[in-house]
Protein backbone atom coordinates (compact mmCIF):
# COMPACT_ATOMS: atom_id res chain seq x y z
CA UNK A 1 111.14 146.29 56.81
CA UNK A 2 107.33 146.12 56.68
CA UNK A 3 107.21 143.35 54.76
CA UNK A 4 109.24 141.16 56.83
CA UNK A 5 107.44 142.23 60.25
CA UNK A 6 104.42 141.06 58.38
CA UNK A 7 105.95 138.07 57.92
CA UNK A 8 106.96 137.31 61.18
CA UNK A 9 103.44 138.20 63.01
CA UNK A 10 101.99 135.49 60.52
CA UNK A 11 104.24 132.85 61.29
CA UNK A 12 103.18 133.29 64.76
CA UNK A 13 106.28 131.70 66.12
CA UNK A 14 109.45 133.10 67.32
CA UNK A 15 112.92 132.02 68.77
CA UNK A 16 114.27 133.98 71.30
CA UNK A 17 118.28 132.89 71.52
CA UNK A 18 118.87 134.37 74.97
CA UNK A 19 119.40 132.21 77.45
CA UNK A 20 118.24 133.27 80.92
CA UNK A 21 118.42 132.13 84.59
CA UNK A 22 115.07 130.80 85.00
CA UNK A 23 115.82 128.58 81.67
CA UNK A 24 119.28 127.33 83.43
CA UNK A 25 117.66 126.76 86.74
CA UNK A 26 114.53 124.85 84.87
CA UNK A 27 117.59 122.35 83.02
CA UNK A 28 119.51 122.38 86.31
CA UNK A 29 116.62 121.08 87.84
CA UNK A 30 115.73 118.66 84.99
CA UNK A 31 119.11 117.08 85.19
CA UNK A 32 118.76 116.57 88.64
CA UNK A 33 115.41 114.79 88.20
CA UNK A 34 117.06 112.16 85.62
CA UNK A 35 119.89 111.73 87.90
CA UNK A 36 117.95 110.98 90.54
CA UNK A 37 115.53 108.58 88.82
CA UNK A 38 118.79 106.89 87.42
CA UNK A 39 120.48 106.22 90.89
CA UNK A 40 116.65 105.26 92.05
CA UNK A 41 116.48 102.78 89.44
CA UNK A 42 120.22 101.09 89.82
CA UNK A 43 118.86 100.71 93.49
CA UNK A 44 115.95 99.10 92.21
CA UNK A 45 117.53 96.95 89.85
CA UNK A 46 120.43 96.03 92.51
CA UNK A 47 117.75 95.09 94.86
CA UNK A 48 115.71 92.98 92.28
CA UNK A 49 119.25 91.07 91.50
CA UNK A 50 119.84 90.44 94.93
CA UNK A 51 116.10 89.12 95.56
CA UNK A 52 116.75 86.92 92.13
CA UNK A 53 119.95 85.30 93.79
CA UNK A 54 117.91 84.43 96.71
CA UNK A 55 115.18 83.18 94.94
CA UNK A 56 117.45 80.85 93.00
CA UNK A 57 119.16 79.55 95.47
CA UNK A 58 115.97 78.65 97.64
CA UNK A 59 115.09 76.72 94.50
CA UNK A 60 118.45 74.69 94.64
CA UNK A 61 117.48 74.22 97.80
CA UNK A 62 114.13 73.05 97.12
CA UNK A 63 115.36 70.91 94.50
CA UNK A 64 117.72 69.06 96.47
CA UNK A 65 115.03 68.12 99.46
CA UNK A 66 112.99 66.51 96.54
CA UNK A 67 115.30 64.49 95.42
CA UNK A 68 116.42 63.55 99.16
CA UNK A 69 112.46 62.69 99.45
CA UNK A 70 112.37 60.60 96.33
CA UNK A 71 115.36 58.56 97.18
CA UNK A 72 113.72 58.19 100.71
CA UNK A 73 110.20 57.03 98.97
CA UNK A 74 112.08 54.09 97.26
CA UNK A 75 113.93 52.88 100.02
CA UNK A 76 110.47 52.64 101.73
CA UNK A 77 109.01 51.46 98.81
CA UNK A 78 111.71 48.86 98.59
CA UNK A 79 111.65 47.85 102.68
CA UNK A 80 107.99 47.61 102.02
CA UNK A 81 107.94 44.99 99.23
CA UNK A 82 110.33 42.89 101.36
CA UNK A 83 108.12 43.06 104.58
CA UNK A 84 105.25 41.89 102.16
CA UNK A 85 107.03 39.37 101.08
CA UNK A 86 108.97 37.75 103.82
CA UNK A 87 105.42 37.89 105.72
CA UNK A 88 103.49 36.02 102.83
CA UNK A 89 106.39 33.67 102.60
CA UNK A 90 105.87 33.07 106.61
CA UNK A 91 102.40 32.59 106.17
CA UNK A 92 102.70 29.84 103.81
């Protein structure tokens, strides 16, 4: 019986199986803590999608005014030319 109490106090590390209240409240708590960083980051994540969505369809947007304003540079472009030309053909 010596022998294995020597053993143990050079080891220097023991396991106590009982489980008390402190150790339930400190999991308890711990649980809670994940839980609530989990729903925090769904919100997060929820909010990011939603911002995404937006983003995208302000680009659409976007997109389709350029090509409105491109198709409105060559019809100027276009009305241009002709002015130039019917006015050099006057002036000749």
């Amino acid at each position: 019986m010596t022998k294995q109490k020597n053993e143990d106090k050079l080891s220097g590390w023991s396991f106590s199986r009982e489980v008390t209240l402190g150790t339930l409240l400190h999991l308890a708590a711990l649980l809670i803590m994940l839980a609530a960083g989990w729903s925090n980051l769904q919100k997060d994540l929820a909010l990011i999608r939603h911002e995404l969505n937006r983003l995208n369809s302000s680009y659409d947007q976007l997109q389709k005014h350029m090509e409105d304003l491109s198709v409105q540079g060559r019809e100027h472009e276009y009305r241009l030319q002709t002015l130039e030309k019917t006015k050099t053909a006057a002036a000749l």
